[in-house]
C-alpha atoms as a PDB file:
ATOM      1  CA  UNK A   1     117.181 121.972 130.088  1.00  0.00           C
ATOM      2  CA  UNK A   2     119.167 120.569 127.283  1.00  0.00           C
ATOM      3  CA  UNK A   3     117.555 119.427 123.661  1.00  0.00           C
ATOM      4  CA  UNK A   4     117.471 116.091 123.001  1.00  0.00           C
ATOM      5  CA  UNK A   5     117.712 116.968 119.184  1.00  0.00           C
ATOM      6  CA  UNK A   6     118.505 119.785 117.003  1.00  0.00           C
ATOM      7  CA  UNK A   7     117.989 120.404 113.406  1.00  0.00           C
ATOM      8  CA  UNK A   8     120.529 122.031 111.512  1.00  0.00           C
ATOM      9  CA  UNK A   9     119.524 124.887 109.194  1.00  0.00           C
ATOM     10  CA  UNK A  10     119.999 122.740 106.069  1.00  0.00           C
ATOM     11  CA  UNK A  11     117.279 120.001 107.741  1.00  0.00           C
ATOM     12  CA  UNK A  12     114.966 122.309 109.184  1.00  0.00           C
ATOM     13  CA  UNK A  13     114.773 124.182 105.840  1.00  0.00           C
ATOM     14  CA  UNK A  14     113.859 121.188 103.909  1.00  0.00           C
ATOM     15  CA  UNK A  15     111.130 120.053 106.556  1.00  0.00           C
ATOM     16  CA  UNK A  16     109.684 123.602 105.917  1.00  0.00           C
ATOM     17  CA  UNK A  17     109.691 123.021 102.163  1.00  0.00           C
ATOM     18  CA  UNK A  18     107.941 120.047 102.493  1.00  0.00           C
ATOM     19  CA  UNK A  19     105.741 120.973 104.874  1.00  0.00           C
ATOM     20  CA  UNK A  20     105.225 124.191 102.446  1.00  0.00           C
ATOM     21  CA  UNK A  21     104.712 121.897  99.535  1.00  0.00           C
ATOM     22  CA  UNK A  22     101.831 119.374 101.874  1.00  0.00           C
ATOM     23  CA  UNK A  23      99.013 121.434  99.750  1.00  0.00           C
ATOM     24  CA  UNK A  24     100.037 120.789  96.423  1.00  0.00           C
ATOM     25  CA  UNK A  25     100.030 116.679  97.302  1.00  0.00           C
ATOM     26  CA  UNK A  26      95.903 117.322  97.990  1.00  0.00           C
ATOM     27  CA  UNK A  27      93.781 116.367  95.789  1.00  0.00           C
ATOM     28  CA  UNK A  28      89.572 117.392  95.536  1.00  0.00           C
ATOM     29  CA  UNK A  29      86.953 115.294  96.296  1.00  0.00           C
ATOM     30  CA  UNK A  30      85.425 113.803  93.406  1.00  0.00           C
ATOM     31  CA  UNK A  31      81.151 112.880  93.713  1.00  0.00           C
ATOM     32  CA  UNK A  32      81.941 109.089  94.052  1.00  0.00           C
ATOM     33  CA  UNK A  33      84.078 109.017  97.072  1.00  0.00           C
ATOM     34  CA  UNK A  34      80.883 109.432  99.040  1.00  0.00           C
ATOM     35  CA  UNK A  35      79.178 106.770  96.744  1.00  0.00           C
ATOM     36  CA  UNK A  36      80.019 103.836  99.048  1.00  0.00           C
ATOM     37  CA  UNK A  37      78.263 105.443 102.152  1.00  0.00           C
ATOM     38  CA  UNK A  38      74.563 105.468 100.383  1.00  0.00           C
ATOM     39  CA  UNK A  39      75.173 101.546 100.069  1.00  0.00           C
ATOM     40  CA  UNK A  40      75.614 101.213 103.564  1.00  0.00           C
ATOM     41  CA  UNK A  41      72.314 102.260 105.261  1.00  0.00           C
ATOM     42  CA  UNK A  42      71.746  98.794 106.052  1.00  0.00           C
ATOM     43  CA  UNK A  43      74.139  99.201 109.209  1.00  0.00           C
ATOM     44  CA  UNK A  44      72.063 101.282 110.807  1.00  0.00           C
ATOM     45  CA  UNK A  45      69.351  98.400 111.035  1.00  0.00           C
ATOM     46  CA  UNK A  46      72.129  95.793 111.529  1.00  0.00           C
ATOM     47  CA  UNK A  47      72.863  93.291 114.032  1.00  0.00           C
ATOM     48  CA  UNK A  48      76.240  93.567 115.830  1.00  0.00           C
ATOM     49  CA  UNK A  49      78.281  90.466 116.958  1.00  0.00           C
ATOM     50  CA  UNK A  50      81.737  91.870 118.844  1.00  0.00           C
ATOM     51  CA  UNK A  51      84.355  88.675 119.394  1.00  0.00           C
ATOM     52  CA  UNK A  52      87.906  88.881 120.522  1.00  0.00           C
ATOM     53  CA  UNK A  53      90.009  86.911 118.465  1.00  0.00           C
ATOM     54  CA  UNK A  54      93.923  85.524 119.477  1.00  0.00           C
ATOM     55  CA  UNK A  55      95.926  86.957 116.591  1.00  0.00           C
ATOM     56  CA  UNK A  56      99.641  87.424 116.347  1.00  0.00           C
ATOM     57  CA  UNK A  57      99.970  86.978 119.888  1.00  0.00           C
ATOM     58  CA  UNK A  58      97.355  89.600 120.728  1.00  0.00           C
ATOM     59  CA  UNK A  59      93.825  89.897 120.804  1.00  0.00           C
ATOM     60  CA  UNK A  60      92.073  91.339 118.538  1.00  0.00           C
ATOM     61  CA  UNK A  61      88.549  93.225 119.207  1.00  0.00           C
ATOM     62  CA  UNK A  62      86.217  92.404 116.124  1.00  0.00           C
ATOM     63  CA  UNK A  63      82.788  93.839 114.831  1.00  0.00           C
ATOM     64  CA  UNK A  64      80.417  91.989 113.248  1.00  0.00           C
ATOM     65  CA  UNK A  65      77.597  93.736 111.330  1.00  0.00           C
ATOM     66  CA  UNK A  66      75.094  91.512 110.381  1.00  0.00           C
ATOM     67  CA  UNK A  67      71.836  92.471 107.838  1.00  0.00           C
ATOM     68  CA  UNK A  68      68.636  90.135 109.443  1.00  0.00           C
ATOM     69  CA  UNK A  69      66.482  90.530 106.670  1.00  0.00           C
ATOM     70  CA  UNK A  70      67.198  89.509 102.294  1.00  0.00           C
ATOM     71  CA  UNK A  71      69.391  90.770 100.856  1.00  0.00           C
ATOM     72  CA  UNK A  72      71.805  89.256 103.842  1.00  0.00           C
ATOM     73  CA  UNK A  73      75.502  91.586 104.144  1.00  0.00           C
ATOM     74  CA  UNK A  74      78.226  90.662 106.597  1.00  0.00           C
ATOM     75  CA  UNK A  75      80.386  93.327 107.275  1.00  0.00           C
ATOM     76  CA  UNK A  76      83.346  92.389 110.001  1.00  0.00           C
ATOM     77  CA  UNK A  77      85.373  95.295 111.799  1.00  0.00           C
ATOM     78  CA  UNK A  78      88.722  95.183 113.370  1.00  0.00           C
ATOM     79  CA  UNK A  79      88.561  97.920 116.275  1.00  0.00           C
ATOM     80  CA  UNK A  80      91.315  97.448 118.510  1.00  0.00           C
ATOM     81  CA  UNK A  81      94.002  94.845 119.327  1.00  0.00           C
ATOM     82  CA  UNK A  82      95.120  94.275 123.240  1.00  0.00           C
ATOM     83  CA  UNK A  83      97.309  92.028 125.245  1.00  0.00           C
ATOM     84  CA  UNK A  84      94.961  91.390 127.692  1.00  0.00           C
ATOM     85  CA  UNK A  85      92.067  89.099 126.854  1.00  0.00           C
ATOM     86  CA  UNK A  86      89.390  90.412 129.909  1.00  0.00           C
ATOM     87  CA  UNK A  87      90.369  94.253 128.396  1.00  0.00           C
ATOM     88  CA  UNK A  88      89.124  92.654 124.974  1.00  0.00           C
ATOM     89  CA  UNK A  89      86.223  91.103 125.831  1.00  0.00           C
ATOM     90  CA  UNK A  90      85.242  94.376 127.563  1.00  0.00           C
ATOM     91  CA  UNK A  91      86.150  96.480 125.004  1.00  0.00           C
ATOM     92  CA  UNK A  92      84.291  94.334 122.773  1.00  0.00           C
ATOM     93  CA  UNK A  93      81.239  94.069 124.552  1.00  0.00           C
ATOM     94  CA  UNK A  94      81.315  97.893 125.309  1.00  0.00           C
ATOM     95  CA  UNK A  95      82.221  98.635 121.145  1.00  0.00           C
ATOM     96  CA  UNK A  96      79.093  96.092 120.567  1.00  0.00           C
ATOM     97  CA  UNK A  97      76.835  98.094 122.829  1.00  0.00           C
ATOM     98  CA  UNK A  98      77.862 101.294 121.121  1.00  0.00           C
ATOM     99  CA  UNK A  99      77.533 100.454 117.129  1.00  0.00           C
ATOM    100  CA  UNK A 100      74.183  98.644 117.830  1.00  0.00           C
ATOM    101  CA  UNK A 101      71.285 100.784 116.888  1.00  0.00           C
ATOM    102  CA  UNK A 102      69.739  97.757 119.343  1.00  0.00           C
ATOM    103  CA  UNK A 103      71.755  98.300 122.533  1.00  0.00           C
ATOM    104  CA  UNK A 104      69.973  95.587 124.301  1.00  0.00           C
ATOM    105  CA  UNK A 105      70.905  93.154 121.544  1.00  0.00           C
ATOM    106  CA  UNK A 106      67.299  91.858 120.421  1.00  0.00           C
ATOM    107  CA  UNK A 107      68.249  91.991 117.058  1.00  0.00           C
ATOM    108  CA  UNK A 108      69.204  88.445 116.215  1.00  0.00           C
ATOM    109  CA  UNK A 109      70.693  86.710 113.143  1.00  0.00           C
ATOM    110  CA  UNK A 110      69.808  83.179 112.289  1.00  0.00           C
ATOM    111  CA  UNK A 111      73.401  82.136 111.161  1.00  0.00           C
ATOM    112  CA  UNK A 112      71.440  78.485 109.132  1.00  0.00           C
ATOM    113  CA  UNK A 113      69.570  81.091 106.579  1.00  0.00           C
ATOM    114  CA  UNK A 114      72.623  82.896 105.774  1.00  0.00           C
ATOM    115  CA  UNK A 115      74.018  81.421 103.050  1.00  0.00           C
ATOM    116  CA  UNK A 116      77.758  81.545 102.865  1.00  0.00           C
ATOM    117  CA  UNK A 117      78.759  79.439  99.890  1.00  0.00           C
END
């Protein structure tokens, strides 16, 4: 069965020098990339509000993490984009079900208290 491609030496030496050269481009972990997560134990007591959303001439499967008690957070989530808007609102509905701590959904926000301006 024929190749469709072939390197020459000249390219496939270069991709091995640069492949060679992928550990030097690393750099360490410093103690505040991490710091962002400890902020975010709120979403683990969240609400969750999935949507599908028409966007570019797809739809778009959002996540909406809501806090229900002061100090109020939104968080929103893209999580997938499809053609077809039943596979979105499935997807979303299934997505929703998964990231809710509350799988039943009996967490509820009361969008009047939170306070958007």
């Amino acid at each position: 069965m024929p190749h469709c491609c072939q390197l020459d030496d000249f390219a496939y030496n270069a991709l091995l020098t640069w492949v060679d050269q992928l550990p030097l481009a690393e750099k360490a972990a410093q103690a505040n990339d991490l710091a962002g997560l400890e902020k975010d134990a709120w979403l683990a007591d969240s609400a969750v509000v999935a949507h599908s959303v028409r966007c570019q001439g797809a739809w778009e499967v959002r996540l909406l993490f809501a806090n229900p008690s002061p100090p109020y957070r939104l968080l929103q989530k893209t999580i997938a984009r499809y053609s077809c808007p039943r596979r979105a609102a499935l997807t979303a509905e299934l997505m929703r079900r998964q990231a809710a701590k509350d799988q039943r959904g009996t967490i509820k926000i009361n969008p009047p208290e939170l306070d958007t301006n």
